[in-house]
PDB file of N, CA and C in Angstrom:
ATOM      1  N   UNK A   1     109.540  63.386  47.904  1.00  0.00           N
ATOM      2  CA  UNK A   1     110.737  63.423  48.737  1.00  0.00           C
ATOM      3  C   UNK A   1     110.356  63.181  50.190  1.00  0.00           C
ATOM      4  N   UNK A   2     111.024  62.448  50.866  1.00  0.00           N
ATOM      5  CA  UNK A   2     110.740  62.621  52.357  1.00  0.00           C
ATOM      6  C   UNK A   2     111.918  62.984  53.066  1.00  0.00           C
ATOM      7  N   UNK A   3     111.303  63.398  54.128  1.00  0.00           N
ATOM      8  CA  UNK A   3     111.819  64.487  55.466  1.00  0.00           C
ATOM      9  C   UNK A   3     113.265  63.063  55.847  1.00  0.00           C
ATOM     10  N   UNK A   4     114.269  64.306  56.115  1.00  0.00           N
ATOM     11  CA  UNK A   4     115.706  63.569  56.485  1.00  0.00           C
ATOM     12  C   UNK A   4     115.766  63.517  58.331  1.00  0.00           C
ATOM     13  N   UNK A   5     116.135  63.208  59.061  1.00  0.00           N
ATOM     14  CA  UNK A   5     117.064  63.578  59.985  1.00  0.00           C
ATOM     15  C   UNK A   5     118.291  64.408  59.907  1.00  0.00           C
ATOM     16  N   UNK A   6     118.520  65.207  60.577  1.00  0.00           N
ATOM     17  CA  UNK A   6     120.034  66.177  60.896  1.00  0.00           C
ATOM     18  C   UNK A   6     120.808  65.099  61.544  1.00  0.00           C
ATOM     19  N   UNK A   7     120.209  63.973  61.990  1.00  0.00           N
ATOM     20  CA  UNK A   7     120.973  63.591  63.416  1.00  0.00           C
ATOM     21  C   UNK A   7     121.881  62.009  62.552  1.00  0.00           C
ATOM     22  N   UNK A   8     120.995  61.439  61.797  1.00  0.00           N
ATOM     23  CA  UNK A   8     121.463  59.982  60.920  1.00  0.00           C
ATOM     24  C   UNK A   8     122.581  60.398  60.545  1.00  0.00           C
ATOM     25  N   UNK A   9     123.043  59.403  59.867  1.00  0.00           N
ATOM     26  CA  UNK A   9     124.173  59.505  58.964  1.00  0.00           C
ATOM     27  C   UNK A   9     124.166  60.304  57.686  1.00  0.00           C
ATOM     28  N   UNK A  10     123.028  60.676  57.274  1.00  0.00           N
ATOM     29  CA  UNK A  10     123.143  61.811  56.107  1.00  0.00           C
ATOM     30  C   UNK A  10     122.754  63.240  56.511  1.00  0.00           C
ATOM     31  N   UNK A  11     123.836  63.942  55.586  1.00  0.00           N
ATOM     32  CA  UNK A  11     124.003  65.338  56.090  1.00  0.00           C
ATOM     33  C   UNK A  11     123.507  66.046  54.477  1.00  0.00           C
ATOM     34  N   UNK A  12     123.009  67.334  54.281  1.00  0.00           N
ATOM     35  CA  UNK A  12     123.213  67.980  53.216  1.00  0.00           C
ATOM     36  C   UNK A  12     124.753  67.885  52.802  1.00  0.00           C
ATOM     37  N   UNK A  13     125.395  68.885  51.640  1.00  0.00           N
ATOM     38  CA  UNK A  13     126.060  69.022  51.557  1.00  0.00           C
ATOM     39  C   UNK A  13     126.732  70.574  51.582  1.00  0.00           C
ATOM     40  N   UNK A  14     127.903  70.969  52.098  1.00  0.00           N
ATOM     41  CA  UNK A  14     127.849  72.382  52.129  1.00  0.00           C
ATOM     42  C   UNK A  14     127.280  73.112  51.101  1.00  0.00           C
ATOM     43  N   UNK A  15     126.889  74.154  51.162  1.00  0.00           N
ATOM     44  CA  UNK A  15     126.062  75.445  50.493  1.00  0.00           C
ATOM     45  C   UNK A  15     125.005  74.308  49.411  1.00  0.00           C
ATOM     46  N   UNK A  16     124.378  73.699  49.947  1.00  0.00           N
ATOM     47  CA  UNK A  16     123.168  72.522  49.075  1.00  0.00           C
ATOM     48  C   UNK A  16     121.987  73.488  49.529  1.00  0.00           C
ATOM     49  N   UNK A  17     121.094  73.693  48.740  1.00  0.00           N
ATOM     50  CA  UNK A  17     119.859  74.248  48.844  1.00  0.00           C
ATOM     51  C   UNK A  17     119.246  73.440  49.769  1.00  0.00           C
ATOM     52  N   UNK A  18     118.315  73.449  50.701  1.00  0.00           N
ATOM     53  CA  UNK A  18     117.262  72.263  51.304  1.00  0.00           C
ATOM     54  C   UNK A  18     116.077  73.342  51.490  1.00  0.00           C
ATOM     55  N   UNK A  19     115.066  72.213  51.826  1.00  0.00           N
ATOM     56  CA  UNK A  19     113.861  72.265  53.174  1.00  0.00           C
ATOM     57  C   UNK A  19     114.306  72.060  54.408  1.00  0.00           C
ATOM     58  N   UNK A  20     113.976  72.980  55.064  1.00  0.00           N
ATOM     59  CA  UNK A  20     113.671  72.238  56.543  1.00  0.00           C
ATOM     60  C   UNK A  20     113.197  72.528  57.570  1.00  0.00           C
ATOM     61  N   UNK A  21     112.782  72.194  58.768  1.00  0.00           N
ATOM     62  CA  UNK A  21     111.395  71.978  59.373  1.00  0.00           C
ATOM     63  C   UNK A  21     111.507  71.952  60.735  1.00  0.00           C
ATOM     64  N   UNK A  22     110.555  72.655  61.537  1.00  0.00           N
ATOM     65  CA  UNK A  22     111.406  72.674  63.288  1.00  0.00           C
ATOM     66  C   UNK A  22     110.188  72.863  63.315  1.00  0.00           C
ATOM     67  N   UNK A  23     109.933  72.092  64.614  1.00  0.00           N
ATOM     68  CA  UNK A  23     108.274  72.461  65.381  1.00  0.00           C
ATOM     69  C   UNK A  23     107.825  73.921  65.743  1.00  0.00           C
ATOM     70  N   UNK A  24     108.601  74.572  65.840  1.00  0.00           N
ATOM     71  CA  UNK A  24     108.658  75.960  66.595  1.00  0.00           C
ATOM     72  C   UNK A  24     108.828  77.014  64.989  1.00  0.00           C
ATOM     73  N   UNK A  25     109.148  76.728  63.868  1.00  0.00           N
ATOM     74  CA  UNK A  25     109.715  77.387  62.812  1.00  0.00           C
ATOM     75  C   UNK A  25     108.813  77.528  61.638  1.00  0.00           C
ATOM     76  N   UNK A  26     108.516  76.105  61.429  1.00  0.00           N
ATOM     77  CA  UNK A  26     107.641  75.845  60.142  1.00  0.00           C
ATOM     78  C   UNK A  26     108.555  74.781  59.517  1.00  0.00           C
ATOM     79  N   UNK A  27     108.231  75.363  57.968  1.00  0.00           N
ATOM     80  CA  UNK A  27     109.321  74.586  56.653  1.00  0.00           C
ATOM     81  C   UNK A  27     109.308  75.820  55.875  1.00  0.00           C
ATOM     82  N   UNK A  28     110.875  76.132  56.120  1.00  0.00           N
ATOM     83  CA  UNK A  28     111.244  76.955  54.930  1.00  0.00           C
ATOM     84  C   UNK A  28     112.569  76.494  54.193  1.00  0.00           C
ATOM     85  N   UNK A  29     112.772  77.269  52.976  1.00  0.00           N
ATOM     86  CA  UNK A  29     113.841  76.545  52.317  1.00  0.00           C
ATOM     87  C   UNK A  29     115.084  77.538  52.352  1.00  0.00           C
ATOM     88  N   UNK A  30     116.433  77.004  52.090  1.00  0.00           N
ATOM     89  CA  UNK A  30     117.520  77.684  52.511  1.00  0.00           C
ATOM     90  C   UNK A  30     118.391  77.595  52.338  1.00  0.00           C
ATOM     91  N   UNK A  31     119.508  77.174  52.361  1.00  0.00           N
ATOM     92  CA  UNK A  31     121.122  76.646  52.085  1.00  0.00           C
ATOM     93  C   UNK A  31     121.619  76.566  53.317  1.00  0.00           C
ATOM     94  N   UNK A  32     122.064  75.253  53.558  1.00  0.00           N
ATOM     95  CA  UNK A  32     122.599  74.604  54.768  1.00  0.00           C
ATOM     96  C   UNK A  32     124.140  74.573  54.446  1.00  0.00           C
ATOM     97  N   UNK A  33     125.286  75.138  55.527  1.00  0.00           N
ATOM     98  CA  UNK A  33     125.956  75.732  55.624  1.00  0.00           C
ATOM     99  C   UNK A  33     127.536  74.251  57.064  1.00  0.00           C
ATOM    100  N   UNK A  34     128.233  74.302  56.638  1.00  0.00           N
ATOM    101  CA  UNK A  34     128.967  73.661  58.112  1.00  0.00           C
ATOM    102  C   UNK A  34     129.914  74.527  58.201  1.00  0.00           C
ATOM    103  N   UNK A  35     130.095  74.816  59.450  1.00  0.00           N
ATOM    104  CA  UNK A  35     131.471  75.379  60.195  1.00  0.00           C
ATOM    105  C   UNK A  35     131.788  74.888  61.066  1.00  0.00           C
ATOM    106  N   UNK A  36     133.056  74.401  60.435  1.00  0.00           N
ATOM    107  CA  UNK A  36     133.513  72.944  61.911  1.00  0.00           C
ATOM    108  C   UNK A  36     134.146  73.469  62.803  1.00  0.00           C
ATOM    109  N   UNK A  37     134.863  74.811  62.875  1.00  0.00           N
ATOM    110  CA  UNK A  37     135.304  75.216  63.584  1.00  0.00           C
ATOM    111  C   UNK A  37     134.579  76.326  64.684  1.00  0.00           C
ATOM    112  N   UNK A  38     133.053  76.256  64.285  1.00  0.00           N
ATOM    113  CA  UNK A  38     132.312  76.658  65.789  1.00  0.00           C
ATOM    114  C   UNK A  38     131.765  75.195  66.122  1.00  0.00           C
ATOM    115  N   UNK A  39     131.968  75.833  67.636  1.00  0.00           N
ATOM    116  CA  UNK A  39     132.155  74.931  68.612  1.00  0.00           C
ATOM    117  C   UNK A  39     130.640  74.585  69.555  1.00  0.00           C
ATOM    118  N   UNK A  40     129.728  75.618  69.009  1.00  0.00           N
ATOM    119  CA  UNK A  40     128.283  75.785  69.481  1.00  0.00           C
ATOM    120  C   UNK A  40     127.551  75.105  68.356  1.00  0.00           C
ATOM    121  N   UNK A  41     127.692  75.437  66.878  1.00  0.00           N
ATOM    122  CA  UNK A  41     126.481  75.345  66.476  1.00  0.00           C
ATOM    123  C   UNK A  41     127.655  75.138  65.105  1.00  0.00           C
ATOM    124  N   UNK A  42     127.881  74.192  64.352  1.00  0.00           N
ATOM    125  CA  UNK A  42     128.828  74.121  63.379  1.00  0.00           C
ATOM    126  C   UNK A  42     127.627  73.871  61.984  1.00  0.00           C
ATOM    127  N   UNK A  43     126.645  73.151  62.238  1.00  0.00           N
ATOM    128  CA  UNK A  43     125.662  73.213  61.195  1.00  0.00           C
ATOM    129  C   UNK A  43     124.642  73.939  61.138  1.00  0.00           C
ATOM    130  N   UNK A  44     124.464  74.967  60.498  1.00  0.00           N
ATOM    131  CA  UNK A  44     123.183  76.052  60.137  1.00  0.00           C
ATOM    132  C   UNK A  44     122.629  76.189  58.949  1.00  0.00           C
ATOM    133  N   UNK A  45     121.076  76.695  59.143  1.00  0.00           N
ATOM    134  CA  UNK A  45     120.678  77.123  57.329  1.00  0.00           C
ATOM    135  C   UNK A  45     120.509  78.223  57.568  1.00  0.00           C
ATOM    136  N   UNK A  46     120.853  78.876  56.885  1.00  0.00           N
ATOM    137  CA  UNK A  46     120.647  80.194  56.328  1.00  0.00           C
ATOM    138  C   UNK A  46     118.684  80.317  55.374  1.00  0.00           C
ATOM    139  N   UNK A  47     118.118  81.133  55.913  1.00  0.00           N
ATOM    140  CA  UNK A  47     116.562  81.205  55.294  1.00  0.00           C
ATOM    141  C   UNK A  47     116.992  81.688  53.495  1.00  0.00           C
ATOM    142  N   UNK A  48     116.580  81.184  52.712  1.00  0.00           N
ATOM    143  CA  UNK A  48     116.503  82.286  51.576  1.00  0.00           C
ATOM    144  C   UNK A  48     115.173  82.812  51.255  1.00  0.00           C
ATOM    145  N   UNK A  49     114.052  82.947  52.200  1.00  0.00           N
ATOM    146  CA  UNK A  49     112.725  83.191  51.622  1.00  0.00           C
ATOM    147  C   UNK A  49     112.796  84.128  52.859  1.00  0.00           C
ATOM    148  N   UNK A  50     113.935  84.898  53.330  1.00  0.00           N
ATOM    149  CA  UNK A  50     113.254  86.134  54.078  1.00  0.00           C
ATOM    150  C   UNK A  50     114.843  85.972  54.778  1.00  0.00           C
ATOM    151  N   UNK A  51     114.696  86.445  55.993  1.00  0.00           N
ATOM    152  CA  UNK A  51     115.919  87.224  56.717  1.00  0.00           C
ATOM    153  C   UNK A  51     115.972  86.156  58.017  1.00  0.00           C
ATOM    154  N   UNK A  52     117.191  85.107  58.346  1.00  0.00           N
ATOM    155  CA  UNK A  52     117.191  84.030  59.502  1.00  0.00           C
ATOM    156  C   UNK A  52     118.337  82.773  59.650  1.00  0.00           C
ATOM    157  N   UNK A  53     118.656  82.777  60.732  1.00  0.00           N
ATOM    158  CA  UNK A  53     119.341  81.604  60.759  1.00  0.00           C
ATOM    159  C   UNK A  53     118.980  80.519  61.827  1.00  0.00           C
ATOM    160  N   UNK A  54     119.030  79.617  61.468  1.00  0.00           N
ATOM    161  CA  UNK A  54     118.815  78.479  62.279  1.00  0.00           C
ATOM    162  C   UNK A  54     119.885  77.273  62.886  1.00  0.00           C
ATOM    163  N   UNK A  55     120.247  76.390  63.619  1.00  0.00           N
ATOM    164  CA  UNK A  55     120.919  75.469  63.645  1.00  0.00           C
ATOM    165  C   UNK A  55     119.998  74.082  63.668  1.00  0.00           C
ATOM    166  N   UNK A  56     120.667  72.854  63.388  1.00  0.00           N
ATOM    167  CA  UNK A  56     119.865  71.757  63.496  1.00  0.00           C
ATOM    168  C   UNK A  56     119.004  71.061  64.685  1.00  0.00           C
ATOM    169  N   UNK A  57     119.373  71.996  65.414  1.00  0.00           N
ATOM    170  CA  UNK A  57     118.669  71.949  67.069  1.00  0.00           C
ATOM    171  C   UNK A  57     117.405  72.536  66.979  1.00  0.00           C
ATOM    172  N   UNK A  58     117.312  73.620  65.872  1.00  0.00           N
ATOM    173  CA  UNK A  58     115.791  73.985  65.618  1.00  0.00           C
ATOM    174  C   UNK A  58     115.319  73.425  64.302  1.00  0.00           C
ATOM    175  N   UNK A  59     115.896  73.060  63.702  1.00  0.00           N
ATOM    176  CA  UNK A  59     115.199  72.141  62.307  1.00  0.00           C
ATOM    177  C   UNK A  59     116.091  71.166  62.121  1.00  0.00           C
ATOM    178  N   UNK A  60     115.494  70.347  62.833  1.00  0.00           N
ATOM    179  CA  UNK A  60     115.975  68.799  63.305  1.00  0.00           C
ATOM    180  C   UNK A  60     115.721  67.658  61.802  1.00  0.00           C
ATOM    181  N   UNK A  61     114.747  68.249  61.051  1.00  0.00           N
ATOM    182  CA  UNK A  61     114.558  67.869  59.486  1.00  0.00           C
ATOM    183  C   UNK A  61     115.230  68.727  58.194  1.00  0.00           C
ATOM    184  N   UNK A  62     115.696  67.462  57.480  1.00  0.00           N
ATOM    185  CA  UNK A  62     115.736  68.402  55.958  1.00  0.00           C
ATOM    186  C   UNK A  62     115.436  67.412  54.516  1.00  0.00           C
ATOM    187  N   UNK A  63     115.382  68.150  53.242  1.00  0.00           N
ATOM    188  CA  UNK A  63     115.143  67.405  52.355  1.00  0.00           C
ATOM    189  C   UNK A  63     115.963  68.182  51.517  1.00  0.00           C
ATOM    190  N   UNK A  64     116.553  67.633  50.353  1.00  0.00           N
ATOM    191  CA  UNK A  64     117.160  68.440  49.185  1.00  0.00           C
ATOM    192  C   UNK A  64     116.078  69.195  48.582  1.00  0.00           C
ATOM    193  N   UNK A  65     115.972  70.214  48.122  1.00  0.00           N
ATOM    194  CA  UNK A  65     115.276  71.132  47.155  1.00  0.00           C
ATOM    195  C   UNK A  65     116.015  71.359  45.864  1.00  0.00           C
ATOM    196  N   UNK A  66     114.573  70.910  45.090  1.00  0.00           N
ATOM    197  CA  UNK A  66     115.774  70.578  43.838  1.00  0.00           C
ATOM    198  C   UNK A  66     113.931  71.240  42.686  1.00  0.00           C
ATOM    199  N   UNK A  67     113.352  72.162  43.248  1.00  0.00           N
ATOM    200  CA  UNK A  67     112.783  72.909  42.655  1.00  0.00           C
ATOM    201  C   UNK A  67     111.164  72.600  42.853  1.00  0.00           C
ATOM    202  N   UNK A  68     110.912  71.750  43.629  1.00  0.00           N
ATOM    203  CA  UNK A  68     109.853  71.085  44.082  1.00  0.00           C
ATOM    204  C   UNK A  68     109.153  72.079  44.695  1.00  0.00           C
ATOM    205  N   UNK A  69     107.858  72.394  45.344  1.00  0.00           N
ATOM    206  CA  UNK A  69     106.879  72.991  45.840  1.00  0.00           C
ATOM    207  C   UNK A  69     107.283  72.792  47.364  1.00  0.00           C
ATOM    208  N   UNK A  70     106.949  73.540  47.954  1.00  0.00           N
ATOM    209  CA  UNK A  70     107.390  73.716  49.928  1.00  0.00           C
ATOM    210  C   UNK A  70     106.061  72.434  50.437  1.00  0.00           C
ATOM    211  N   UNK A  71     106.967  71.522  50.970  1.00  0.00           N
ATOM    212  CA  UNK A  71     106.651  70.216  51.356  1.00  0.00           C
ATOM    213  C   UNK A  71     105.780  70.622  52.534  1.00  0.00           C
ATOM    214  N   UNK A  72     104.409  69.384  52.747  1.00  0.00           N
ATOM    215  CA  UNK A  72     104.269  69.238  54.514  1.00  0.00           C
ATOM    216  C   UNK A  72     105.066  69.321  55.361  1.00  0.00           C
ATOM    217  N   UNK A  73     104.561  69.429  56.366  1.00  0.00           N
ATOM    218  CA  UNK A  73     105.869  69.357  58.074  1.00  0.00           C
ATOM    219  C   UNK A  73     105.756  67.821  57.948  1.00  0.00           C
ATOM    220  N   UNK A  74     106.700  67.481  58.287  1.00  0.00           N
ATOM    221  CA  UNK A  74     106.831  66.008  58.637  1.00  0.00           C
ATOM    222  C   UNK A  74     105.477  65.439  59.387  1.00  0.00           C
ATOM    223  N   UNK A  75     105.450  63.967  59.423  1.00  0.00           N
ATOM    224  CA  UNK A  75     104.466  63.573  60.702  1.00  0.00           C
ATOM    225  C   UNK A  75     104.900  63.554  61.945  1.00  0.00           C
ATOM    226  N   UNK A  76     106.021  63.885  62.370  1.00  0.00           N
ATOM    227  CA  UNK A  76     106.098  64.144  63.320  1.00  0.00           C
ATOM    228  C   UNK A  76     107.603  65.610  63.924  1.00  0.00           C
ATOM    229  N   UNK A  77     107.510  65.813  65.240  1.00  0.00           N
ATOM    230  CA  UNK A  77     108.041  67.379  65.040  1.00  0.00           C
ATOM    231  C   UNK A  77     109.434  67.042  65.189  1.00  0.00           C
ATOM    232  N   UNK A  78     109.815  65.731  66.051  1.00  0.00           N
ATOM    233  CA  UNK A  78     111.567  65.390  66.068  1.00  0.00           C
ATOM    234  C   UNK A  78     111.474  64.145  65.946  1.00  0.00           C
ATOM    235  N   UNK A  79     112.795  63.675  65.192  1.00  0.00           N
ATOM    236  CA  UNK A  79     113.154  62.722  64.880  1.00  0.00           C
ATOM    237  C   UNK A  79     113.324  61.551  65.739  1.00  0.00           C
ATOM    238  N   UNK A  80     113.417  60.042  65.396  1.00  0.00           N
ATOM    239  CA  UNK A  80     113.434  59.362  66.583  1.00  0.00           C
ATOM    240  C   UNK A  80     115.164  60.039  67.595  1.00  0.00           C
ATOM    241  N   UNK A  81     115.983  59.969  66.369  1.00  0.00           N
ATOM    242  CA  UNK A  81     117.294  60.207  67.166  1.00  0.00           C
ATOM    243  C   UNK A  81     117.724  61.379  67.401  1.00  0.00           C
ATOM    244  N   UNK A  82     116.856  62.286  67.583  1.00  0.00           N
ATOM    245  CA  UNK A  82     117.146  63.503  68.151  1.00  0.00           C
ATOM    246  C   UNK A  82     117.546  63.591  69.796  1.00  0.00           C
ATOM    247  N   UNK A  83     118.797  64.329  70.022  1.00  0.00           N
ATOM    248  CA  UNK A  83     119.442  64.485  70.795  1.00  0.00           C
ATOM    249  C   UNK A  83     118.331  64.357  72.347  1.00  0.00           C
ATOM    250  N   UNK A  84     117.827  64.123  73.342  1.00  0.00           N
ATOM    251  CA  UNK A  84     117.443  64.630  74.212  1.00  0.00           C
ATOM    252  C   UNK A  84     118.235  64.792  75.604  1.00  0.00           C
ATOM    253  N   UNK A  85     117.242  66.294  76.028  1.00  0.00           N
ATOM    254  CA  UNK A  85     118.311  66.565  77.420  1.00  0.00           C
ATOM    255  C   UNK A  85     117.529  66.083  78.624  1.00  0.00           C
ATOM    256  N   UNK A  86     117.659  65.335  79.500  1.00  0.00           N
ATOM    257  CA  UNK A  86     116.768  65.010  80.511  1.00  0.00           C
ATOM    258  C   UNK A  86     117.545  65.820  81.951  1.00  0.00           C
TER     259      UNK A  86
END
């Protein structure tokens, strides 16, 4: 499987199991979650391998988990089209 972008045109799907991966986080796996009606942070995963939430601003990667072994970190820590703030 390889590492997705949050930012492309493909999204998980609500409550879809994934991987996913933030320079600052690791790779853990989780169920990725949308709430369109927050206005901060409408896409999050929820950890299922311990107690956490994240938004796609900190795990800028994902992959479906579909029973596979906890993947490498990507080769690299953000995506080309990740948001930047200058």
């Amino acid at each position: 499987m390889e590492w997705i972008s949050f930012f492309g045109s493909r999204r998980p799907i609500n409550g879809q199991k994934v991987y996913y991966f933030g320079p600052y986080i690791g790779v853990w796996r989780g169920r990725y979650e949308i709430h369109l009606n927050d206005l901060v942070s409408p896409h999050i995963l929820i950890c299922e391998e311990g107690c956490g939430v994240v938004d796609r601003m900190d795990a800028p990667w994902w992959m479906p988990y579909e029973g596979q072994p906890k993947p490498e970190r990507p080769e690299s820590d953000y995506p080309k089209d990740y948001p930047k703030y200058e």
